[in-house]
Structure formats: structure tokens, C-alpha cells
C-alpha atoms as a PDB file:
ATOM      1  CA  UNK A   1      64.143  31.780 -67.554  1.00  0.00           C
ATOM      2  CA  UNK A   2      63.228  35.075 -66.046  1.00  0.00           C
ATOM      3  CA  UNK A   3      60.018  34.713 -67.372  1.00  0.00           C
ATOM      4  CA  UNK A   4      59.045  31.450 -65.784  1.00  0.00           C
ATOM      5  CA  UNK A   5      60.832  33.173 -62.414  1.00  0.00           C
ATOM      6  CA  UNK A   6      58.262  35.953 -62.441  1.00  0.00           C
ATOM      7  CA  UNK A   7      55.282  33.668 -63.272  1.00  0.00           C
ATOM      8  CA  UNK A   8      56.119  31.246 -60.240  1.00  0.00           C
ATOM      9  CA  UNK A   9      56.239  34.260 -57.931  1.00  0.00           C
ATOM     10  CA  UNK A  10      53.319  35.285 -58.976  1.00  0.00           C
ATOM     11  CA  UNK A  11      51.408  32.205 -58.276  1.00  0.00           C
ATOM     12  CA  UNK A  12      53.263  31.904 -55.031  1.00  0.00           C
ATOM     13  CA  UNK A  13      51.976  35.133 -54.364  1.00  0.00           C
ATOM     14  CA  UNK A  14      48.710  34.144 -55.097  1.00  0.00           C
ATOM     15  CA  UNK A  15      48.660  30.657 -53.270  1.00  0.00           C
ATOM     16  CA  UNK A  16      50.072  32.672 -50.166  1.00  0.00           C
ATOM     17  CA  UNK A  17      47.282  35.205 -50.550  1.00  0.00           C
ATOM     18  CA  UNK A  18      44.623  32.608 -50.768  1.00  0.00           C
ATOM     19  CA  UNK A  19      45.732  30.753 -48.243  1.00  0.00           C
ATOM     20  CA  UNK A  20      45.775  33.596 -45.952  1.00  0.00           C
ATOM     21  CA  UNK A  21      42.210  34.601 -46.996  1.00  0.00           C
ATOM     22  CA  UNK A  22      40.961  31.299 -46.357  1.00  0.00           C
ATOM     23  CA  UNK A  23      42.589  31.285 -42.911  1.00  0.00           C
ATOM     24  CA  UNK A  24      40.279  34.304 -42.179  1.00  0.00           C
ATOM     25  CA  UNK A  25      37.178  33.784 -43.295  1.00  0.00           C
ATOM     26  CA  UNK A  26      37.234  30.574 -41.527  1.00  0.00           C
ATOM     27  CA  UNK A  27      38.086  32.061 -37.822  1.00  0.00           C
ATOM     28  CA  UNK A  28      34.545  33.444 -37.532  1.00  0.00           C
ATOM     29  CA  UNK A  29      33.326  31.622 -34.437  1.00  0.00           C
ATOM     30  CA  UNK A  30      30.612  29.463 -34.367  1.00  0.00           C
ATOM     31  CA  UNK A  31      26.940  30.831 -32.608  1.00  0.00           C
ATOM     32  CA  UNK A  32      26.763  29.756 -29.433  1.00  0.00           C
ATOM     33  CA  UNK A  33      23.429  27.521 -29.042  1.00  0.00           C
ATOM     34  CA  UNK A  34      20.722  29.670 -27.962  1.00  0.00           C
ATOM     35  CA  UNK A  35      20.710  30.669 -24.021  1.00  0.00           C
ATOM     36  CA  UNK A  36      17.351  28.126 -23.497  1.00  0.00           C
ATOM     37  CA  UNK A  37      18.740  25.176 -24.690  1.00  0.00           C
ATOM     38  CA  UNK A  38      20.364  25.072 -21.078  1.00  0.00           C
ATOM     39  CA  UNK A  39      17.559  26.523 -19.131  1.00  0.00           C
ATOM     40  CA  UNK A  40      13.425  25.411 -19.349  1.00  0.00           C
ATOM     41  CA  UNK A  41      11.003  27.516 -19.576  1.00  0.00           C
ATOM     42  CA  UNK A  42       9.915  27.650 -15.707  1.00  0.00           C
ATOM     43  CA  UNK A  43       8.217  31.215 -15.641  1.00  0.00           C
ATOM     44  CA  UNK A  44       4.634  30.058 -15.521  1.00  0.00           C
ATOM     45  CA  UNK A  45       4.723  28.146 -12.057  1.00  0.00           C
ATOM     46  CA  UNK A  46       7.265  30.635 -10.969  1.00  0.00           C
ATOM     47  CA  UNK A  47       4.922  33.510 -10.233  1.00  0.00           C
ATOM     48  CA  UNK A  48       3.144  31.800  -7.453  1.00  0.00           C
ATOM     49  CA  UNK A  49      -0.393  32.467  -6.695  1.00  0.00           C
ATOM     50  CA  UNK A  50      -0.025  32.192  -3.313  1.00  0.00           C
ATOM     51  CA  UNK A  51       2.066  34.574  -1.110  1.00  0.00           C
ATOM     52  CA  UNK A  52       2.990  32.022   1.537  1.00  0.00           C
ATOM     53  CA  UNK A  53       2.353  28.592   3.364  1.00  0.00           C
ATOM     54  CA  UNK A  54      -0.481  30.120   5.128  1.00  0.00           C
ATOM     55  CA  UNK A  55      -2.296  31.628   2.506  1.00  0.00           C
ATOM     56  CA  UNK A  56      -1.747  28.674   0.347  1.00  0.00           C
ATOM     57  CA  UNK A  57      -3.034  26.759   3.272  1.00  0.00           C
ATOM     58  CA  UNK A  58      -6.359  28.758   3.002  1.00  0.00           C
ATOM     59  CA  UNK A  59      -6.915  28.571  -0.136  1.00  0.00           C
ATOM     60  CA  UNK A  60      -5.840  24.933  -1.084  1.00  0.00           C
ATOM     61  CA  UNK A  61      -9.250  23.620  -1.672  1.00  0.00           C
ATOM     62  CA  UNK A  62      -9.054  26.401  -4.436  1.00  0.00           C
ATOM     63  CA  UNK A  63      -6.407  26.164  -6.147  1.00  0.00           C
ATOM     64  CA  UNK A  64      -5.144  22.413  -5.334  1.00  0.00           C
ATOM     65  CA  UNK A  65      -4.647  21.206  -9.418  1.00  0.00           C
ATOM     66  CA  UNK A  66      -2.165  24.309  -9.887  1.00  0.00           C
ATOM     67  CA  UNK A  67      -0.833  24.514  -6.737  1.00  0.00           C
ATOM     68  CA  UNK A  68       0.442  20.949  -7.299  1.00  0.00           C
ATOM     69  CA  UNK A  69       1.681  21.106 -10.682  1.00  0.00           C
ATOM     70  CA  UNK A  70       3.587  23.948  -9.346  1.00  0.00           C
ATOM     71  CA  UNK A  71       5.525  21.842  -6.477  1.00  0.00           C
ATOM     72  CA  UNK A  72       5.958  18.867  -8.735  1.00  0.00           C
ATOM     73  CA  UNK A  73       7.559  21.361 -11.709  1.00  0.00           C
ATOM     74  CA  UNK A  74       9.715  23.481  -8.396  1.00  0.00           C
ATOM     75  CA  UNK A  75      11.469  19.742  -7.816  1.00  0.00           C
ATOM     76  CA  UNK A  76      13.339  20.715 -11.223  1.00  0.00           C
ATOM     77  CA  UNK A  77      13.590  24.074 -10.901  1.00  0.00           C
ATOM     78  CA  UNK A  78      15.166  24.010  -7.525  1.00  0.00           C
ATOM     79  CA  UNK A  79      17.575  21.732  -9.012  1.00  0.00           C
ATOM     80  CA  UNK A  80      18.319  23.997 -11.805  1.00  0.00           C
ATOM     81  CA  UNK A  81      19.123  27.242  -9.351  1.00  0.00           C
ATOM     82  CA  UNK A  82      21.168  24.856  -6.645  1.00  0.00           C
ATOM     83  CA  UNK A  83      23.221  22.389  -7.830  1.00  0.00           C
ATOM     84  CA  UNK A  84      23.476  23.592 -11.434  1.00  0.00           C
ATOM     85  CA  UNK A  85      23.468  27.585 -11.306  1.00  0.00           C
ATOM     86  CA  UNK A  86      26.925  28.248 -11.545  1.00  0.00           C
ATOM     87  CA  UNK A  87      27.476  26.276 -15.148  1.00  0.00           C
ATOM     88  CA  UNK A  88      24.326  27.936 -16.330  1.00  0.00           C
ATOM     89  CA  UNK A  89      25.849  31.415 -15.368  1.00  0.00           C
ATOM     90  CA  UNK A  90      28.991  30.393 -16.731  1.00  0.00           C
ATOM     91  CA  UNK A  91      27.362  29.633 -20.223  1.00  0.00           C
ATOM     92  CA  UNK A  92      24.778  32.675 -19.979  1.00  0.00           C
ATOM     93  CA  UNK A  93      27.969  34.664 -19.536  1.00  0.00           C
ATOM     94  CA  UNK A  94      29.550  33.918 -22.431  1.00  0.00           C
ATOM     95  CA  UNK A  95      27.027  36.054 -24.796  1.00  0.00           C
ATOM     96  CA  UNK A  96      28.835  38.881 -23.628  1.00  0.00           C
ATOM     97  CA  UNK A  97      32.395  37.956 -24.851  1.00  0.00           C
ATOM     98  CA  UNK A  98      34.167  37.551 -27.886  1.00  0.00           C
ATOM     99  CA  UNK A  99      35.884  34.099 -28.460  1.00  0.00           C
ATOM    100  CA  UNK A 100      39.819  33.854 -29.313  1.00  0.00           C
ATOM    101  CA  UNK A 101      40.815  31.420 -32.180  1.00  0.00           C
ATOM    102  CA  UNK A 102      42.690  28.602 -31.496  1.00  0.00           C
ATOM    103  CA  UNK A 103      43.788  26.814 -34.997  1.00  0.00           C
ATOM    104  CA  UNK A 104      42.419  23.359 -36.445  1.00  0.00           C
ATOM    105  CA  UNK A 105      38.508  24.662 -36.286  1.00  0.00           C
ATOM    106  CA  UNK A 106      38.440  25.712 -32.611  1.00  0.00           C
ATOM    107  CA  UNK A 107      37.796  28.820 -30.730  1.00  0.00           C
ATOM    108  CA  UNK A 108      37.382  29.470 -27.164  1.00  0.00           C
ATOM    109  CA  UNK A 109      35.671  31.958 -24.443  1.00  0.00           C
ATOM    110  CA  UNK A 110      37.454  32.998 -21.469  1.00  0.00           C
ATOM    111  CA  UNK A 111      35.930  34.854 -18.824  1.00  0.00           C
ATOM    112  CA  UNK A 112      35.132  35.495 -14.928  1.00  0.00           C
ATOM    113  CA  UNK A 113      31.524  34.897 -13.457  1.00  0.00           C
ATOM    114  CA  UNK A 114      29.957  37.415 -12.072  1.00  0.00           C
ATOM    115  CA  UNK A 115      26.680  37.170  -9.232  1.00  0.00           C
ATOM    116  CA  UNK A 116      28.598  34.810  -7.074  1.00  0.00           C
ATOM    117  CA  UNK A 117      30.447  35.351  -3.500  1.00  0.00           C
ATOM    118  CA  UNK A 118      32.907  33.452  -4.906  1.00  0.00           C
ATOM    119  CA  UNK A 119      35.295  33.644  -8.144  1.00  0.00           C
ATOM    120  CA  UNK A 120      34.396  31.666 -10.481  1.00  0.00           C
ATOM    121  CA  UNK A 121      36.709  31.545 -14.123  1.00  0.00           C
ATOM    122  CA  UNK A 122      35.299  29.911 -17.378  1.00  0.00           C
ATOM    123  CA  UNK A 123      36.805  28.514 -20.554  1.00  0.00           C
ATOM    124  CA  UNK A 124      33.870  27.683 -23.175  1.00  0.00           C
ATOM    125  CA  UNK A 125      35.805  26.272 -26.079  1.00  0.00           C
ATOM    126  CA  UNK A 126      33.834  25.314 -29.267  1.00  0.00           C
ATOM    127  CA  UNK A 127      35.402  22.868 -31.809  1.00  0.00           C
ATOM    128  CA  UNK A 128      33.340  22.614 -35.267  1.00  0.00           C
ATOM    129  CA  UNK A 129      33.730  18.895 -36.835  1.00  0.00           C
ATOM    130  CA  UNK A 130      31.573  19.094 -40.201  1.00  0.00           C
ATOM    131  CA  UNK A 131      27.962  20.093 -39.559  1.00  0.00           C
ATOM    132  CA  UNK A 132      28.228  19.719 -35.622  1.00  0.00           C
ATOM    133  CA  UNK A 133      29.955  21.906 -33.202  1.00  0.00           C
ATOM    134  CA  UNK A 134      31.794  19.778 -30.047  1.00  0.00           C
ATOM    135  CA  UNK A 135      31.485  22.393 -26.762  1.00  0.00           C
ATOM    136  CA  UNK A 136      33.099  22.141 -23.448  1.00  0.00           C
ATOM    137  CA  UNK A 137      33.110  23.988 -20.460  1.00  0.00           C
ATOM    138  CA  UNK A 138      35.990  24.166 -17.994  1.00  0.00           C
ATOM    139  CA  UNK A 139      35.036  26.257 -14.667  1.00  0.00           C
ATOM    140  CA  UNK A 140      37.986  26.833 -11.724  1.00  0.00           C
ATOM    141  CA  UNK A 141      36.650  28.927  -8.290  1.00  0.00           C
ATOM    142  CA  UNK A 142      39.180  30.260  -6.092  1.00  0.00           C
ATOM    143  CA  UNK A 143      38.467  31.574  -2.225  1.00  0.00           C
ATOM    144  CA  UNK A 144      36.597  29.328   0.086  1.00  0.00           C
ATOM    145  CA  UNK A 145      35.486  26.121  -1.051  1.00  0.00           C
ATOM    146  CA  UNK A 146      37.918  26.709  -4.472  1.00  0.00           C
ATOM    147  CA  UNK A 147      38.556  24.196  -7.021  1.00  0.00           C
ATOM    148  CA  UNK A 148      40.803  23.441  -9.838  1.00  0.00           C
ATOM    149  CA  UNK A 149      39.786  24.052 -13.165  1.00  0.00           C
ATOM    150  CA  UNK A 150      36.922  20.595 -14.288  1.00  0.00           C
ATOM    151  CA  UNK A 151      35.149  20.309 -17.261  1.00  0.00           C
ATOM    152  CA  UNK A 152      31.645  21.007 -15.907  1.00  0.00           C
ATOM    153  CA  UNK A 153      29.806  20.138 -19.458  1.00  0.00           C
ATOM    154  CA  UNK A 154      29.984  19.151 -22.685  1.00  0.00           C
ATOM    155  CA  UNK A 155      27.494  19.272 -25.569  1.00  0.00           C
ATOM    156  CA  UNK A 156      26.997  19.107 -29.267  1.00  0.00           C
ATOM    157  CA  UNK A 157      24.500  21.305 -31.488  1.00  0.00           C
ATOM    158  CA  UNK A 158      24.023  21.458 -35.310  1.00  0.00           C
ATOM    159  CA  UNK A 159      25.861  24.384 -37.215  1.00  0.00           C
ATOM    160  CA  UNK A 160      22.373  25.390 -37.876  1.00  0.00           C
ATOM    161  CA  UNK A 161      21.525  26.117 -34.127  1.00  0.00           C
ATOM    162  CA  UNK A 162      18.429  23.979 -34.182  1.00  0.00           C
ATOM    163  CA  UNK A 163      19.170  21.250 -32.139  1.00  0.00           C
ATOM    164  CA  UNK A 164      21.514  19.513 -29.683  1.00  0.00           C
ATOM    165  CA  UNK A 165      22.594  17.832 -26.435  1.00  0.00           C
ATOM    166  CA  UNK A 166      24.351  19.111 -23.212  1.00  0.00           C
ATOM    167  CA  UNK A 167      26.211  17.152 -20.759  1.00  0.00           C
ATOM    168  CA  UNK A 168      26.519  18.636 -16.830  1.00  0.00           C
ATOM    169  CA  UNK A 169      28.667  16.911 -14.937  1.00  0.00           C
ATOM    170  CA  UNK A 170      27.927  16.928 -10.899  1.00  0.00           C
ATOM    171  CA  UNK A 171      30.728  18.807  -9.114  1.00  0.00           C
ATOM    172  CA  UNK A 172      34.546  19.300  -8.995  1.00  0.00           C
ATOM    173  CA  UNK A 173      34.359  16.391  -5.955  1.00  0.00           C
ATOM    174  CA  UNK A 174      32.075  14.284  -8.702  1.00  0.00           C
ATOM    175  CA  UNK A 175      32.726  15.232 -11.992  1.00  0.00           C
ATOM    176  CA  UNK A 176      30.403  12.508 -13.351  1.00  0.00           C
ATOM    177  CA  UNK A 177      27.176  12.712 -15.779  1.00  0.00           C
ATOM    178  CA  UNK A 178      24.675  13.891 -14.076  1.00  0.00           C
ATOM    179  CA  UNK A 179      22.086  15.403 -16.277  1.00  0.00           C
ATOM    180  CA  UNK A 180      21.509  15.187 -20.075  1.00  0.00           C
ATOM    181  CA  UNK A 181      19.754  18.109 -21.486  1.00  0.00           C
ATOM    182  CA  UNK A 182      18.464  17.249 -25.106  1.00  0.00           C
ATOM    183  CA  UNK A 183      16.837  20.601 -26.984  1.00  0.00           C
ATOM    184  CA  UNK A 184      15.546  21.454 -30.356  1.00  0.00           C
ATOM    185  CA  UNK A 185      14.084  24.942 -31.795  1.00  0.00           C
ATOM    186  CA  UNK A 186      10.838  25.613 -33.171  1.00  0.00           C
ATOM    187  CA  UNK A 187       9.630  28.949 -34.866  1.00  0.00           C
ATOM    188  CA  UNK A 188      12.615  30.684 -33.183  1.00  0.00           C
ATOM    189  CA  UNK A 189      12.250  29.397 -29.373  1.00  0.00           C
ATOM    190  CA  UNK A 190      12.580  25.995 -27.695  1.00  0.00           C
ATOM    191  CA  UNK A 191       9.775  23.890 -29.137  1.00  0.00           C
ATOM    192  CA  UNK A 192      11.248  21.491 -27.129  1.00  0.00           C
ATOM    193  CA  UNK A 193      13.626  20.374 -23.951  1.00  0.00           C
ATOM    194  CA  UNK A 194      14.407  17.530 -22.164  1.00  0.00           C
ATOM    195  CA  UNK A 195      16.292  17.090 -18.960  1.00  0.00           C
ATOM    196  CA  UNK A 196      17.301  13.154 -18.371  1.00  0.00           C
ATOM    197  CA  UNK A 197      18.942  12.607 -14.550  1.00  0.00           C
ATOM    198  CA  UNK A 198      21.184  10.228 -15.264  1.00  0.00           C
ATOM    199  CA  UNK A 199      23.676  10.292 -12.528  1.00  0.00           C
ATOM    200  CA  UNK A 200      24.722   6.529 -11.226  1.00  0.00           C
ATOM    201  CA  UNK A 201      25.541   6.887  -8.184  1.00  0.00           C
ATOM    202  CA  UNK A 202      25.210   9.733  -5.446  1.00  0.00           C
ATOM    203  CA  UNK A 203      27.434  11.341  -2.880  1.00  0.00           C
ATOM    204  CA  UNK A 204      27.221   8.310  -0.488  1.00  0.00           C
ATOM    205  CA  UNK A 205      28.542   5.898  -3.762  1.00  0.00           C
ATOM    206  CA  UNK A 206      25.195   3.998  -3.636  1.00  0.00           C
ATOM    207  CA  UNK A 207      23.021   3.639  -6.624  1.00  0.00           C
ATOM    208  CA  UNK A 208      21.018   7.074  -7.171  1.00  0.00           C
ATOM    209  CA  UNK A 209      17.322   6.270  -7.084  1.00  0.00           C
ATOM    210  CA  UNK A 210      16.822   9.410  -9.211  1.00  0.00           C
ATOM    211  CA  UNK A 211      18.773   8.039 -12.459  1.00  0.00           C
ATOM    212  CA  UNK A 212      16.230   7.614 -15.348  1.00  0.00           C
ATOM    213  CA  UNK A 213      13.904  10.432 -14.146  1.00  0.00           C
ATOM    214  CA  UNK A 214      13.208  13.199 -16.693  1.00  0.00           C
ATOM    215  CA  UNK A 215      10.963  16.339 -17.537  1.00  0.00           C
ATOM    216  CA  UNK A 216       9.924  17.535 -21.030  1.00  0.00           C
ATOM    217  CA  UNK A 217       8.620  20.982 -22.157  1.00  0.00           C
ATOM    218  CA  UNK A 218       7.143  21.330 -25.568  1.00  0.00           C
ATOM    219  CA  UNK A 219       5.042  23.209 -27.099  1.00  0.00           C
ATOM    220  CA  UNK A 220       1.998  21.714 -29.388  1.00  0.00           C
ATOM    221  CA  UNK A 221      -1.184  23.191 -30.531  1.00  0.00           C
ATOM    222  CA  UNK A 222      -4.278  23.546 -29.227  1.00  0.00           C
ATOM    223  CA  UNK A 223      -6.240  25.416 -26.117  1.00  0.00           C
ATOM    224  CA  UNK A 224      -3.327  24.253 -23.840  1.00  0.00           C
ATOM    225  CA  UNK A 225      -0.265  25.300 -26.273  1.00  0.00           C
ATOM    226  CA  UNK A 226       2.336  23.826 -23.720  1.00  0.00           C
ATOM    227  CA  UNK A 227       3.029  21.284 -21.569  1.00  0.00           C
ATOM    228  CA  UNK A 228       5.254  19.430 -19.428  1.00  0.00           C
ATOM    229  CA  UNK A 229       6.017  15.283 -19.119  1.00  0.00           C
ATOM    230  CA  UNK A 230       7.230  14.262 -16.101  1.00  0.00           C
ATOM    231  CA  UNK A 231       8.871  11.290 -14.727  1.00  0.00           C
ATOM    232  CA  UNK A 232      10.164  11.457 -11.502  1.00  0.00           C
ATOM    233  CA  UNK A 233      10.920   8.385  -8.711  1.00  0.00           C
ATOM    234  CA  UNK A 234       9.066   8.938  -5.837  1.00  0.00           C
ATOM    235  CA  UNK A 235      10.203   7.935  -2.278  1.00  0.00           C
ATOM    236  CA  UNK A 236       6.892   7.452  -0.908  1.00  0.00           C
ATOM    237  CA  UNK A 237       5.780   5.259  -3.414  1.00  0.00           C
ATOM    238  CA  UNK A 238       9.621   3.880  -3.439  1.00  0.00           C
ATOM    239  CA  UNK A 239       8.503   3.692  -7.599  1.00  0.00           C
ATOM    240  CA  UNK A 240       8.480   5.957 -10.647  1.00  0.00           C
ATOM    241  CA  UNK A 241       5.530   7.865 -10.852  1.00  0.00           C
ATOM    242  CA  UNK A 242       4.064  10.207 -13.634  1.00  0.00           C
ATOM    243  CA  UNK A 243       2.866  13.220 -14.261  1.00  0.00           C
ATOM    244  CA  UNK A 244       1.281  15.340 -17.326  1.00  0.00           C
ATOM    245  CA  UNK A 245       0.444  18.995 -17.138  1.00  0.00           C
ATOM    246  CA  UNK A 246      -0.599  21.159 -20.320  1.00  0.00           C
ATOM    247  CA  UNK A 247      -1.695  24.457 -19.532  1.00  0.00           C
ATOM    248  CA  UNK A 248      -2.412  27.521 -22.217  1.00  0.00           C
ATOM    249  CA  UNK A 249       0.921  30.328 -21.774  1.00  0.00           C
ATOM    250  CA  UNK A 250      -1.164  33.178 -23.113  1.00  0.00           C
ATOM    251  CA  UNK A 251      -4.366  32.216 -20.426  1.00  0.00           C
ATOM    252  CA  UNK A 252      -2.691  30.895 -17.737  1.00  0.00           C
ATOM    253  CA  UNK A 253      -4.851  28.051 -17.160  1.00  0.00           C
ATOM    254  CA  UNK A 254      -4.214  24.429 -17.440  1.00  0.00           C
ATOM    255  CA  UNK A 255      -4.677  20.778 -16.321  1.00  0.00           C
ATOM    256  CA  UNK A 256      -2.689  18.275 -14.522  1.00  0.00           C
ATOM    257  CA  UNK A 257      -2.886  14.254 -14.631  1.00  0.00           C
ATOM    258  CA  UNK A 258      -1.613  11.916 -12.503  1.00  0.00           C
ATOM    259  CA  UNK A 259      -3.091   9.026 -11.352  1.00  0.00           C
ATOM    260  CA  UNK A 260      -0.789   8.022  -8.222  1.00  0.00           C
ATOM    261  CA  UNK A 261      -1.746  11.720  -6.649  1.00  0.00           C
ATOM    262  CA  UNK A 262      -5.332  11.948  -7.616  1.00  0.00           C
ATOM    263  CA  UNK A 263      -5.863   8.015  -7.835  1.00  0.00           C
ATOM    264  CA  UNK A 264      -7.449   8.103 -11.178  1.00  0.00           C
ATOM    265  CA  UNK A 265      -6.614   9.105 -15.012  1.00  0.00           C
ATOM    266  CA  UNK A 266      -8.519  12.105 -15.284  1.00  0.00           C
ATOM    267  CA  UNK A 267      -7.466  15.060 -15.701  1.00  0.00           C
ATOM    268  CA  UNK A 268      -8.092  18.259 -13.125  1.00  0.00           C
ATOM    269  CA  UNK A 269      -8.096  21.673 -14.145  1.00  0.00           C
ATOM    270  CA  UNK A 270      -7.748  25.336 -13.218  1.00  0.00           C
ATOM    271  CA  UNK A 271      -8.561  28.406 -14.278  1.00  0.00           C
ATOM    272  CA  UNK A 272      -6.509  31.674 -15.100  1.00  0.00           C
ATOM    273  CA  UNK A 273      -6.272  32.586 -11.708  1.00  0.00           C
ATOM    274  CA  UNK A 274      -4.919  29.253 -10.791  1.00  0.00           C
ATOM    275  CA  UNK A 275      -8.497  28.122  -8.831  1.00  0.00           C
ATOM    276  CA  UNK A 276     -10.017  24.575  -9.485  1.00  0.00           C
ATOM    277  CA  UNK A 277     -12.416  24.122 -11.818  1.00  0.00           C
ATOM    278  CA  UNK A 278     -14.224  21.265 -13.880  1.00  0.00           C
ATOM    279  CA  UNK A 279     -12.726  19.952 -16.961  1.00  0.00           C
ATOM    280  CA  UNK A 280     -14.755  20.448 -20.087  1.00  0.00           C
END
């Protein structure tokens, strides 16, 4: 009897150990999904060529294909560093923290923003579920114009980092889908990003005119290595419109296509220094 007493200690022992182990290896937090699934690549029609209205101006005869690729692609990027700058910060911030883990397969990131007038608090909690890993972001502000703590967005990558959705929600007063950002990795960088405006209705509750506009960036081979689909409504035209522009990253220059602006389906190209020049 003694014997058998020893032997089922011992495997208790052992079970308990396990078990324990197990628990360990298994609170290793998922990788966040890398920092440009959130954010496309805007840099090349960032660095204007032009230092202001008036010298663009004088020289819009000149550089008129770039120039206008550059206002069409600043529609999205002005929408990025507005209305959506403070849940990018909040999930560019979380790099620089360690996530806390929770039980059941889910860990979580707790932190204040920093760059802001305001304080802003995030909670970034990551939940795997087999090969996928379920995120959501809860942001609170305090001070002037503070808010109780709203899921801002949601999202789901692969456990391989490779590809995935996000989900931003509007605002704390409209905490509603507004834009779906769809991304996928390529040779270690964003082969490929979508943003989808899919908001319903707008401040005013009427139908947003916007929904069902989106922008792509991808990268593909040839001279012009990158390139951007666009799909935007346009209130002159009270209609969708579209526009393509593929331009070479290492070069600079490029070409632009769209027939409502131009009135025809060719395409018009620049140079490296952004000047108009004749397609080959």
C-alpha cells in the first residue's frame, strides 16, 4: 500500500509539474501585426515638390500629372492624420510595452498615449483562437473633450503575421464602422493594403456618400514597382470616379490615369523631379 501511495504522488507530482509548464510556455504573447498594416505607405507624395500654393501655381503646367496624384492620394492621408491619428498612436504605442496575461489564450497592453494635448489611455487586448489572433482596442481621454473608455477597433491577423483585417470605428459620439483596413505582407513589408470607407451614415444621420470608396497600395513588378487604386465619390461629378497611379519608389517618377480628370484613358506621366513628360 505504501508503495502504490508513493507512486500516485509521484505522478501527481508530475501532472502538477506539467501542467504548470504548459501554463507557461503558453503565456508568451502573440506578435503584434506589423506597425503598416494600420498605416499606408504615403511617403512618396508626402515630400511635396512644391513649397507652396504660389510656387505650385507657377509651375503647374510642369508638374500637373504629379501634382495631382499628390492631392487625390492627400484626400486619404489627411484622413489618416485627422480623424484617425489617435487609434494609430494608440496601436504604434504599444511596441513599446509588454502585455499582461489574462487566462483562456488572452493577453492585453495597457498604456498612456503620448504626443497629444490631451490624455489619452489604451487597452490593446489580443485573444488567440487557433491560427488567428482576435484584437481590440479600448481608448478613454480625460481633460477637455474626455470620453469614457470605447472600443475604437478591432481586427484579426494570422498567427503567422502575414495577413489580416482592422476595424476603426468613428468616434466615442459614433462608435460605428467606419473604415476597414485589409493588409497582407510580402518579402517582409506590406505588399499590399486596402482601406474600404464603409461608414453608413455621417454625423448629420444621413446616408454617407463616401461609403464604398477605397484606396489600394501594392507593390508589383516592373519600371513602376508600386502603385495605388483609387476609388473615391466625387461631389462634383455627384458619382464615383477612378483613379490609377503607378510610379517607380526607387526613381520617383510615375504615371497617373483617370479619365473623368483628364477626359481620356491615357495615361500622363512625370519624371523624377515630378515635371510632365510624355509617356513612352
Amino acid at each position: 500500500m505504501k508503495v502504490r501511495f508513493s507512486v500516485l504522488i509521484f505522478f501527481a507530482t508530475l501532472l502538477v509539474y506539467t501542467s504548470c509548464d504548459d501554463t507557461s510556455e503558453n503565456t508568451d504573447a502573440p506578435n503584434l501585426p506589423p506597425e503598416g498594416s494600420m498605416v499606408m505607405d504615403f511617403e512618396d507624395f508626402n515630400n511635396t515638390k512644391t513649397k507652396s500654393l504660389a510656387d505650385y501655381n507657377a509651375k503647374q503646367a510642369d508638374i500637373g500629372n504629379w501634382f495631382y496624384s499628390a492631392a487625390v492620394v492627400g484626400v486619404w492621408n489627411t484622413a489618416l492624420f485627422t480623424t484617425l491619428a489617435v487609434p494609430v498612436a494608440s496601436f504604434k504605442t504599444a511596441f513599446n510595452h509588454k502585455a499582461v496575461y489574462l487566462g483562456n489564450s488572452k493577453w492585453q497592453w495597457t498604456y498612456t498615449v503620448d504626443g497629444f494635448t490631451s490624455q489619452y489611455t489604451a487597452r490593446l487586448t489580443g485573444e488567440l483562437t487557433g491560427n488567428e489572433v482576435h484584437w481590440e482596442m479600448y481608448v478613454a481621454k480625460s481633460g477637455i473633450g474626455a470620453f469614457d473608455e470605447f472600443m475604437w477597433f478591432s481586427g484579426v491577423s494570422n498567427t503567422d503575421g502575414k495577413s489580416g483585417y482592422w476595424l476603426l470605428n468613428n468616434s466615442a459620439a459614433f462608435p460605428e464602422n467606419m473604415l476597414r483596413i485589409d493588409w497582407k505582407v510580402e518579402n517582409d513589408e506590406i505588399g499590399n493594403i486596402k482601406y474600404t470607407y464603409i461608414r453608413d451614415l455621417n454625423d448629420e444621420r444621413k446616408d454617407d456618400e463616401f461609403n464604398g470608396s477605397y484606396i489600394i497600395y501594392g507593390l508589383q513588378t516592373g519600371d513602376f514597382d508600386t502603385f495605388y487604386d483609387v476609388h473615391v465619390y466625387n461631389d462634383d461629378e455627384d458619382t464615383f470616379v477612378d483613379v490609377d497611379i503607378e510610379w517607380n519608389r526607387t526613381n520617383n517618377n510615375g504615371r497617373v490615369m483617370a479619365s473623368y480628370h483628364f477626359g481620356d484613358n491615357d495615361w500622363h506621366c512625370w519624371n523624377s523631379e515630378g515635371e510632365d513628360e510624355d509617356c513612352n
